[in-house]
N, C-alpha and C. Protein backbone atom coordinates (compact mmCIF):
# COMPACT_ATOMS: atom_id res chain seq x y z
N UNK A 1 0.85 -1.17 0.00
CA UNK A 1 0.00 0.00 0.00
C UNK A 1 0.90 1.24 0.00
N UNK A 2 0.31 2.15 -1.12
CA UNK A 2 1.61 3.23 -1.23
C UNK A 2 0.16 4.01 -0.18
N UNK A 3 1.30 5.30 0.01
CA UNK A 3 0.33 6.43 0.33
C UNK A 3 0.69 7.86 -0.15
N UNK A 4 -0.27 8.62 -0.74
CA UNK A 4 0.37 9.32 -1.99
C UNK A 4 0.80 10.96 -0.58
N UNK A 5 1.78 11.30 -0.60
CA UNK A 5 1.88 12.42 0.14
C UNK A 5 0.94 13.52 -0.54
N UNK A 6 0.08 14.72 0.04
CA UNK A 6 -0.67 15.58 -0.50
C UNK A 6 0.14 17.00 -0.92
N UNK A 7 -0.54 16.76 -2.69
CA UNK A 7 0.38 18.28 -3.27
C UNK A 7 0.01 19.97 -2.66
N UNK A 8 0.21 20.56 -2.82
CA UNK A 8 0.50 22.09 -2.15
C UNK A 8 -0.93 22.29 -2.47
N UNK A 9 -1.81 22.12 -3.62
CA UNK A 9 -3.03 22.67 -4.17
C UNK A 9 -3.95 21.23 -3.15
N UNK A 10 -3.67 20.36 -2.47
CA UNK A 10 -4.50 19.45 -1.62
C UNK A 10 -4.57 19.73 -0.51
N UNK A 11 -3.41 20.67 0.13
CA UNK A 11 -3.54 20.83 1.62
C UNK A 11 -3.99 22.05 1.85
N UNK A 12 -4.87 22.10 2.59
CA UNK A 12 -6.08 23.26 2.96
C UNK A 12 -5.18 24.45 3.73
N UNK A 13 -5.79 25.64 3.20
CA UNK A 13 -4.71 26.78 3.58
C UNK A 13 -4.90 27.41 4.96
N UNK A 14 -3.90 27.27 5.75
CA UNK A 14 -3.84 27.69 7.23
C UNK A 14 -2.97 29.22 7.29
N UNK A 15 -4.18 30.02 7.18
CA UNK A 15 -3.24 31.26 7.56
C UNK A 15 -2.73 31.71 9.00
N UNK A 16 -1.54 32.71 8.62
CA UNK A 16 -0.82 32.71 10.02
C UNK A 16 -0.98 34.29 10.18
N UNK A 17 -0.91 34.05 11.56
CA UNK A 17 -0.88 35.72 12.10
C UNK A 17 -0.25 36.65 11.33
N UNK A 18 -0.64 37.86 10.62
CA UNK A 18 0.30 38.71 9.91
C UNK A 18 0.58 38.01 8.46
N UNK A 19 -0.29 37.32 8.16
CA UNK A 19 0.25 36.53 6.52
C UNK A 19 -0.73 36.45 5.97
N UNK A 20 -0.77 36.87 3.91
CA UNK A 20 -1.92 36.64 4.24
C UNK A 20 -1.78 35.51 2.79
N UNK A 21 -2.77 34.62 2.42
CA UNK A 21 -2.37 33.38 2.17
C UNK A 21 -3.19 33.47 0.96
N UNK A 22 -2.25 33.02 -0.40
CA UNK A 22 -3.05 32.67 -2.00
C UNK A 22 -2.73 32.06 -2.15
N UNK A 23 -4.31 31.68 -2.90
CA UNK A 23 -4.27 29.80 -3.85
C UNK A 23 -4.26 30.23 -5.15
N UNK A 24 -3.40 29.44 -5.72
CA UNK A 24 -2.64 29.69 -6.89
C UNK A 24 -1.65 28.83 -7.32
N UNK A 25 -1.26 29.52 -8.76
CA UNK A 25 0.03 28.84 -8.83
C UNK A 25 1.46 29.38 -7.87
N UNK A 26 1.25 30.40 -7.74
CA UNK A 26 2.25 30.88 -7.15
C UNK A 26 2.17 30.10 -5.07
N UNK A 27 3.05 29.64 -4.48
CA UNK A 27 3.15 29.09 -3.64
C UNK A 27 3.34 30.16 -2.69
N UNK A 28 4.00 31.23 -2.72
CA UNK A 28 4.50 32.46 -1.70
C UNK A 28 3.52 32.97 -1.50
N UNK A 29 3.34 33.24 -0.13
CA UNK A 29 3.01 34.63 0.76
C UNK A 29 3.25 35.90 1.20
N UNK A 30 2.25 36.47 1.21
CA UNK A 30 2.37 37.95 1.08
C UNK A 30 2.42 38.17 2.59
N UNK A 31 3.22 39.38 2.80
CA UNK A 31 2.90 39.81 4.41
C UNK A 31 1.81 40.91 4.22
N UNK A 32 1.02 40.76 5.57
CA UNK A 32 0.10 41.67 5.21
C UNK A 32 0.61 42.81 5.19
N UNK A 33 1.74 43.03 6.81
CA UNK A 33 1.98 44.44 7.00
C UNK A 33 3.43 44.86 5.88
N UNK A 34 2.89 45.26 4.52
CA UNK A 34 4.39 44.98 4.04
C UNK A 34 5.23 46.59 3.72
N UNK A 35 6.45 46.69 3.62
CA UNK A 35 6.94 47.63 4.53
C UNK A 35 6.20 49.44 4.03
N UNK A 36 5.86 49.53 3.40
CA UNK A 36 5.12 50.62 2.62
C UNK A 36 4.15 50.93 3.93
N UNK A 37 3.30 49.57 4.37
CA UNK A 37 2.25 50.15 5.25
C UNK A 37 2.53 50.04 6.61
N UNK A 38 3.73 49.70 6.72
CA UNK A 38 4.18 50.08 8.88
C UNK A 38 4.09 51.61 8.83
N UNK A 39 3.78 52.07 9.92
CA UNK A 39 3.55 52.95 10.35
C UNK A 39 5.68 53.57 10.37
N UNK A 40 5.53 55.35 9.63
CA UNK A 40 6.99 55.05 9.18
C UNK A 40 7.81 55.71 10.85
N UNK A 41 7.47 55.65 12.16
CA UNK A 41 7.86 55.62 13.22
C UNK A 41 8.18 54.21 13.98
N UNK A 42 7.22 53.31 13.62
CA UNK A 42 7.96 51.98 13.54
C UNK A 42 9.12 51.26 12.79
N UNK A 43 9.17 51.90 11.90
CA UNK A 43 10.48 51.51 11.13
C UNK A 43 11.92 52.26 11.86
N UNK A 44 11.63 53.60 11.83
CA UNK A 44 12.87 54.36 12.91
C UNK A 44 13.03 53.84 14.48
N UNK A 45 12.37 53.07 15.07
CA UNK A 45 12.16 52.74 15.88
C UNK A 45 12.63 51.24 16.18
N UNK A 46 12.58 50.67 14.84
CA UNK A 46 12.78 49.14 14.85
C UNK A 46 14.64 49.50 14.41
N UNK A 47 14.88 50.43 13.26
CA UNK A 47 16.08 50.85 13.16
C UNK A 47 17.09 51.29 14.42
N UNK A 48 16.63 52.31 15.34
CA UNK A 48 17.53 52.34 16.07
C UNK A 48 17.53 51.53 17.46
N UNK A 49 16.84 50.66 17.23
CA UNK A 49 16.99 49.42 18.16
C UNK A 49 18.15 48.39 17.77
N UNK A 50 17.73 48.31 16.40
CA UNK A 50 18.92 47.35 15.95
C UNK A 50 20.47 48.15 15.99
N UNK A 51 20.66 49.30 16.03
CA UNK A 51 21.47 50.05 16.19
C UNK A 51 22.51 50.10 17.51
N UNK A 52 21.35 50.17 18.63
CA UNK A 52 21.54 49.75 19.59
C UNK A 52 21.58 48.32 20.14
N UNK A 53 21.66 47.82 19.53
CA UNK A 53 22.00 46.35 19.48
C UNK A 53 23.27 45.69 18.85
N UNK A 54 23.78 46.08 17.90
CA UNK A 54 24.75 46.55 17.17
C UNK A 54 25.64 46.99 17.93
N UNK A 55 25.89 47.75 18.48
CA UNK A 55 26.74 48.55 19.62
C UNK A 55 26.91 48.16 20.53
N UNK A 56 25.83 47.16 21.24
CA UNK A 56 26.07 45.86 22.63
C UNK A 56 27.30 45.03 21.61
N UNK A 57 27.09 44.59 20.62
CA UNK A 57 27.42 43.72 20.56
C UNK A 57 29.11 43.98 20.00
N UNK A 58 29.36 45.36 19.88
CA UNK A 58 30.48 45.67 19.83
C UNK A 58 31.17 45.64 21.03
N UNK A 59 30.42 46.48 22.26
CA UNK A 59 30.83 46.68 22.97
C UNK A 59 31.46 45.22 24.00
N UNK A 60 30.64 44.14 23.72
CA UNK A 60 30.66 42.74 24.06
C UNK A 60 32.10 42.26 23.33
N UNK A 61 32.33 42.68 22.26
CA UNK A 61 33.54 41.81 21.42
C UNK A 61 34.74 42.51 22.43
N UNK A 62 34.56 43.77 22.61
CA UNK A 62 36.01 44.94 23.25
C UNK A 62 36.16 43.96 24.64
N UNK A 63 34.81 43.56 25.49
CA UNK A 63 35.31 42.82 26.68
C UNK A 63 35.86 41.29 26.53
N UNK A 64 35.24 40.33 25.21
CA UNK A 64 36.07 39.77 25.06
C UNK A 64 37.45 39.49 24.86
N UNK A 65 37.67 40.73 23.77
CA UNK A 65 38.89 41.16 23.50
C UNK A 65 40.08 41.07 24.74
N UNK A 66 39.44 42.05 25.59
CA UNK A 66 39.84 42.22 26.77
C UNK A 66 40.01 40.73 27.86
N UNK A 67 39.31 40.21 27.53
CA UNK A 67 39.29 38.74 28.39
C UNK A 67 40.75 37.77 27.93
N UNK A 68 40.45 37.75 26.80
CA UNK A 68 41.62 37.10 26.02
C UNK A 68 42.75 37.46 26.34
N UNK A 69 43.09 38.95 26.18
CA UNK A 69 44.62 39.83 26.72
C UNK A 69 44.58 39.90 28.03
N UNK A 70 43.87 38.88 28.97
CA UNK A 70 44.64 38.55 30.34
C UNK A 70 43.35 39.84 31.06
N UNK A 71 42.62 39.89 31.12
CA UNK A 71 41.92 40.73 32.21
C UNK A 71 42.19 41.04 33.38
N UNK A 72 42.30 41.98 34.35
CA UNK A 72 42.28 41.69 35.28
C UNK A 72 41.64 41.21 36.43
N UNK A 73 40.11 41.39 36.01
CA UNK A 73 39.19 41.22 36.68
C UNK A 73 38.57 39.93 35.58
N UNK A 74 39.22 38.95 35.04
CA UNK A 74 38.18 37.73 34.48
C UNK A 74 36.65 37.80 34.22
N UNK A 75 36.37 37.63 35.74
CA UNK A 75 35.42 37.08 36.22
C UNK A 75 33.97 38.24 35.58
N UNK A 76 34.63 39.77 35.95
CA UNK A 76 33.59 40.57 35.73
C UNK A 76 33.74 40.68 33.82
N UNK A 77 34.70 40.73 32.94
CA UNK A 77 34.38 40.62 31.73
C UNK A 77 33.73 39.79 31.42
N UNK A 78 33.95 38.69 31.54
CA UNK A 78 32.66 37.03 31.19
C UNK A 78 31.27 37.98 31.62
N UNK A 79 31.24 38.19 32.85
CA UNK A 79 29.70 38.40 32.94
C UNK A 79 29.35 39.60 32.05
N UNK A 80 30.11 40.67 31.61
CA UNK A 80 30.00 41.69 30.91
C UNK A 80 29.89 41.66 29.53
N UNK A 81 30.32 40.77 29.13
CA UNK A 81 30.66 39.90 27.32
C UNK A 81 29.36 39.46 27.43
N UNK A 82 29.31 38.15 28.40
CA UNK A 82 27.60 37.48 28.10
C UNK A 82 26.13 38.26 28.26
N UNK A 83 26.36 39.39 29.09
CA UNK A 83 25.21 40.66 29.27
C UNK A 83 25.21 41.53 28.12
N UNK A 84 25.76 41.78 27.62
CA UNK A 84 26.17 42.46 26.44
C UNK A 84 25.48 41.83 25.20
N UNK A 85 25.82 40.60 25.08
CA UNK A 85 25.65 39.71 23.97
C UNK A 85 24.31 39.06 24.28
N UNK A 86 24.07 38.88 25.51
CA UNK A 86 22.51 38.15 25.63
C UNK A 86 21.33 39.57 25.18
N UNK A 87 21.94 40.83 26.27
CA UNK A 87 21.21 41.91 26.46
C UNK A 87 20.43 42.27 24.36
N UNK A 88 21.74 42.35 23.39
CA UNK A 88 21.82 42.27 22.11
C UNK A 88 21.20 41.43 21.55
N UNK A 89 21.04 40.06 22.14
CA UNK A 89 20.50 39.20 21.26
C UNK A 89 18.45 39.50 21.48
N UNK A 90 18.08 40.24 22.96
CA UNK A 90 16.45 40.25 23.36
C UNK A 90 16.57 41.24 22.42
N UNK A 91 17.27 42.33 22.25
CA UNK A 91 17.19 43.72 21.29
C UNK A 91 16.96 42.95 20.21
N UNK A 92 17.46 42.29 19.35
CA UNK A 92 17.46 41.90 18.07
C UNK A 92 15.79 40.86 17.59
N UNK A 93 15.56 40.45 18.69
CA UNK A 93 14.60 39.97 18.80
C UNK A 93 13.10 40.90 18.87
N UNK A 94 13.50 41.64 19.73
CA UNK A 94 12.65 42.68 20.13
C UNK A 94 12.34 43.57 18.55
N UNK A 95 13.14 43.60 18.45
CA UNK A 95 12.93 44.43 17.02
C UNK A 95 12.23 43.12 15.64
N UNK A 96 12.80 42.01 15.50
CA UNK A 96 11.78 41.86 14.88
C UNK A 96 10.75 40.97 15.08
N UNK A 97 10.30 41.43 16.52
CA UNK A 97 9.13 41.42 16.69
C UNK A 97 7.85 42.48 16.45
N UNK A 98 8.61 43.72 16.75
CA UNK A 98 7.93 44.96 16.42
C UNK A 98 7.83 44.98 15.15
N UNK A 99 8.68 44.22 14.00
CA UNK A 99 8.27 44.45 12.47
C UNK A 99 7.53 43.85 12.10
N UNK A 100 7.51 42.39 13.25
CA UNK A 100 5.97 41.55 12.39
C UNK A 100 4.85 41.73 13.25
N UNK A 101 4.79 43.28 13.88
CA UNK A 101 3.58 43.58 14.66
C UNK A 101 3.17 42.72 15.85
N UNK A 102 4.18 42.29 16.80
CA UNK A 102 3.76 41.62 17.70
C UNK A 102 3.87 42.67 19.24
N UNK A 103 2.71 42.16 20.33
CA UNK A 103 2.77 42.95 21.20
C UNK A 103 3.69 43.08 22.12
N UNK A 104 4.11 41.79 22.25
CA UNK A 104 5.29 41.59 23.34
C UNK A 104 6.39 42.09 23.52
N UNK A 105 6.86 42.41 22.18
CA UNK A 105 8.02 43.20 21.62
C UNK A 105 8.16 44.48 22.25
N UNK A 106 7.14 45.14 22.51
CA UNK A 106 7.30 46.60 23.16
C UNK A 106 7.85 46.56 24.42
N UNK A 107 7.38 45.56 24.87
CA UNK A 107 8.29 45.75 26.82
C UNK A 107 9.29 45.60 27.03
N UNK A 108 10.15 44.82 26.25
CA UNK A 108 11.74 44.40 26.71
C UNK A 108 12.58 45.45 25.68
N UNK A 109 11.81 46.72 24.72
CA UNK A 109 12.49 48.03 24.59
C UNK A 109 12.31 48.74 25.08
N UNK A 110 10.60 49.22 25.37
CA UNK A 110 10.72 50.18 26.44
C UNK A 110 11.43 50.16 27.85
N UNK A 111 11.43 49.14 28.12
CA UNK A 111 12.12 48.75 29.37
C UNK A 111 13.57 48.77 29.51
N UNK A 112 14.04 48.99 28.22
CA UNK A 112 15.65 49.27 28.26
C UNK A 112 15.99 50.63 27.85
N UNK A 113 14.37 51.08 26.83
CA UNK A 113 15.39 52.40 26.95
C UNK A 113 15.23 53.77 28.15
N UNK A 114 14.16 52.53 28.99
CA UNK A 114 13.79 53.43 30.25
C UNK A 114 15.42 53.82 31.27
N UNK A 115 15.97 52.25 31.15
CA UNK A 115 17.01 52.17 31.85
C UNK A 115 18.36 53.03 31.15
N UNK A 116 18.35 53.14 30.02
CA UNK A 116 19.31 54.06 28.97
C UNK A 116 19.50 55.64 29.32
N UNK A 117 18.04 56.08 29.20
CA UNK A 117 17.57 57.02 29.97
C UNK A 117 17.97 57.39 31.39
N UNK A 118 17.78 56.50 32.13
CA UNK A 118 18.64 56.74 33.54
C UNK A 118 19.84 57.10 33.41
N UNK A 119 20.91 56.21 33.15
CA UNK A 119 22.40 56.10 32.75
C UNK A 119 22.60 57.43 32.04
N UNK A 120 21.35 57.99 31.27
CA UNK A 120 22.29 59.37 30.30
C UNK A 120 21.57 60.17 31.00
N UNK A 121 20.89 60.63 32.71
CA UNK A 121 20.74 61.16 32.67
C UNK A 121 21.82 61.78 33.73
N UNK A 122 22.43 59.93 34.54
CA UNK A 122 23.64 60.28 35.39
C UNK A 122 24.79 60.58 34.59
N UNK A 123 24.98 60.05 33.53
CA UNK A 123 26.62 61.09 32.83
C UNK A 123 26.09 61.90 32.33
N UNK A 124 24.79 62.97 32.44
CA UNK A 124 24.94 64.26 31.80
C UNK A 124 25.36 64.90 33.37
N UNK A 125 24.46 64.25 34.37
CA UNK A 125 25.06 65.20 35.64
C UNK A 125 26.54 65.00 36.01
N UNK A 126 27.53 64.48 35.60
CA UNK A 126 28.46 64.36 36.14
C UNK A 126 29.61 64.89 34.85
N UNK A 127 29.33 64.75 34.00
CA UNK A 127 29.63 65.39 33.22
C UNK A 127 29.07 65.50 31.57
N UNK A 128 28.57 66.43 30.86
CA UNK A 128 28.09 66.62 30.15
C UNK A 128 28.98 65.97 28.40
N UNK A 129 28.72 65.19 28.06
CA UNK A 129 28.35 65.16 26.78
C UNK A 129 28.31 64.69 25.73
N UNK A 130 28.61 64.63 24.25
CA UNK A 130 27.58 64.79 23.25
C UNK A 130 27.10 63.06 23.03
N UNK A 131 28.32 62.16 23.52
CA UNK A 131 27.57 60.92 23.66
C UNK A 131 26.56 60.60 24.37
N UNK A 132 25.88 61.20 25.78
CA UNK A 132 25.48 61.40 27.02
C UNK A 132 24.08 61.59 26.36
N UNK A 133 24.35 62.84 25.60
CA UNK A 133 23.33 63.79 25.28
C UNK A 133 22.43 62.72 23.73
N UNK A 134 23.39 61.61 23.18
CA UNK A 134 22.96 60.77 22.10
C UNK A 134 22.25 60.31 22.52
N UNK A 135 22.44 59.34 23.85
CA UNK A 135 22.21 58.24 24.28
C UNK A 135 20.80 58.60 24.88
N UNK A 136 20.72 59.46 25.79
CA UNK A 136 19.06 60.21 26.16
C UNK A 136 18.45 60.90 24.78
N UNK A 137 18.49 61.20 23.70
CA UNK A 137 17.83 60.97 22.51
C UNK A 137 17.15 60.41 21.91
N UNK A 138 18.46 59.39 21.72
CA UNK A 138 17.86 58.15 21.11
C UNK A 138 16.84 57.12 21.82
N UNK A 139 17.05 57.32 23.32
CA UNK A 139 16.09 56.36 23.93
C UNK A 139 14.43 57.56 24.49
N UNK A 140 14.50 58.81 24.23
CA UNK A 140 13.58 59.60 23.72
C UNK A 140 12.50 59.03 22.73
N UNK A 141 13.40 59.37 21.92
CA UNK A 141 13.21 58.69 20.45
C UNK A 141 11.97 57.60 20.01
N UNK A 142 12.77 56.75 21.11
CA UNK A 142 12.56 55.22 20.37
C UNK A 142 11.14 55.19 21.88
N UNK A 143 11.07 55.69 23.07
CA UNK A 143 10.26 55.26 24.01
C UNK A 143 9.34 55.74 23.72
N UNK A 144 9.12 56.89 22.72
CA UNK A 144 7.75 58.16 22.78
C UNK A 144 7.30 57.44 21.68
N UNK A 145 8.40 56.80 20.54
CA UNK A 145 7.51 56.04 19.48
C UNK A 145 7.21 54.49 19.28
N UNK A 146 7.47 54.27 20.84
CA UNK A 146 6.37 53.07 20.60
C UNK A 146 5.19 52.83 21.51
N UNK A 147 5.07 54.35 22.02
CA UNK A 147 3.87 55.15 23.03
C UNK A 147 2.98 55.44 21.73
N UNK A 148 3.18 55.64 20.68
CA UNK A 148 2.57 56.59 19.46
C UNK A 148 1.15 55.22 18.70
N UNK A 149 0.13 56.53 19.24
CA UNK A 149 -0.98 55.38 18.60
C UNK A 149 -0.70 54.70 17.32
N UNK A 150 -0.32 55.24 16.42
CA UNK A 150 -0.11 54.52 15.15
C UNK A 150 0.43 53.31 15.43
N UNK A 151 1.83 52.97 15.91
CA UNK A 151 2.70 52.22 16.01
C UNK A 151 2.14 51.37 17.26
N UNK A 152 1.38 51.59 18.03
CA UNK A 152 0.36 50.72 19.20
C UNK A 152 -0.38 50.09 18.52
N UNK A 153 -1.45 50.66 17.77
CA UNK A 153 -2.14 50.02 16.58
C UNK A 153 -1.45 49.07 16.09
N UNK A 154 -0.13 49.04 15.22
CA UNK A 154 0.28 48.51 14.07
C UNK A 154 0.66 47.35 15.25
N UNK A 155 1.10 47.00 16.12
CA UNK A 155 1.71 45.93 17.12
C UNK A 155 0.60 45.33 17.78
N UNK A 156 -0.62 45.67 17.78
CA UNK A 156 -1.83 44.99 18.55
C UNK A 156 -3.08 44.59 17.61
N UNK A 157 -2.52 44.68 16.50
CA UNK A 157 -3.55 43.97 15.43
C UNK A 157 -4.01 42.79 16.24
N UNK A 158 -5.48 42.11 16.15
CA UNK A 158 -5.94 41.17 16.63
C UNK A 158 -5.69 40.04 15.73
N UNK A 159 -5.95 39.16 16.05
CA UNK A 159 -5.54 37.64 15.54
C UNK A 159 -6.83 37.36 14.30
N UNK A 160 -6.62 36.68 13.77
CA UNK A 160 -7.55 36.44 12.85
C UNK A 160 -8.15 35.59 13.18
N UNK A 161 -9.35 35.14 12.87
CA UNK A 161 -10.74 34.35 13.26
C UNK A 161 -10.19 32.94 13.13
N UNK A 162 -9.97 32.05 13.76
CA UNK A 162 -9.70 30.11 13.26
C UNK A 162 -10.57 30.16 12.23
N UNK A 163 -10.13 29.56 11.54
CA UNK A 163 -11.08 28.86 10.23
C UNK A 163 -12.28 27.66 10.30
């Protein structure tokens, strides 16, 4: 007894959150949200996240670096390399989660650039500047626009009906 596996035009179409699904010859899917229609504060927003993520993960290679050429303190680079690099890897995530409109995505940025915010607001008091003054910007920036109804909207789309 053979059993015939079922072709692409036999298996009944299961759409997925954010996708939206044609029968056809063509086999690919379309995203719904595709980049024309994100809201264009979500895109600057998803950008300088990855930016800032980017920059952990530089900053992560310098303590490795540093680990390798004999540290003095070992113990605190390891934990500083892997915070760095883990902290980079929720950012990277976080962001594209916010591009395929998911809700979850907003808390583990706002929540860092709440803490960013702190940090630039103690090196502006201690001493002023223009990196200081970036760093409370950019987490300006990025916290007020994913407060911004549009971009709340575009991340809390509801689920689509089961079939």
């Amino acid at each position: 007894m053979t059993s015939r596996r079922p072709q692409p035009a036999d298996r009944p179409l299961r759409p997925r959150r954010g996708k939206v699904v044609t029968q056809g010859a063509g086999t690919g899917t379309a995203q719904a949200g595709a980049a024309g229609a994100r809201p264009r504060m979500l895109v600057i927003v998803c950008v300088l996240v990855l930016l800032e993520a980017t920059l952990l993960v530089g900053v992560g290679i310098a303590f490795g670096a540093q680990l390798l050429r004999g540290a003095s303190v070992p113990g605190a680079a390891v934990f500083l390399l892997a915070f760095m690099l883990g902290l980079a890897a929720v950012l990277v995530a976080s962001a594209r989660g916010l591009w395929r409109g998911r809700r979850w995505s907003r808390s583990p940025v706002l929540t860092w650039q709440l803490l960013l915010a702190v940090l630039a607001f103690g090196w502006l008091g201690v001493e002023p500047t223009w990196w200081a003054g970036l760093v409370l910007v950019v987490a300006v920036v990025v916290g007020v626009g994913l407060v911004l109804p549009s971009v709340v909207a575009a991340t809390t789309r509801a689920a689509s009906p089961p079939p």
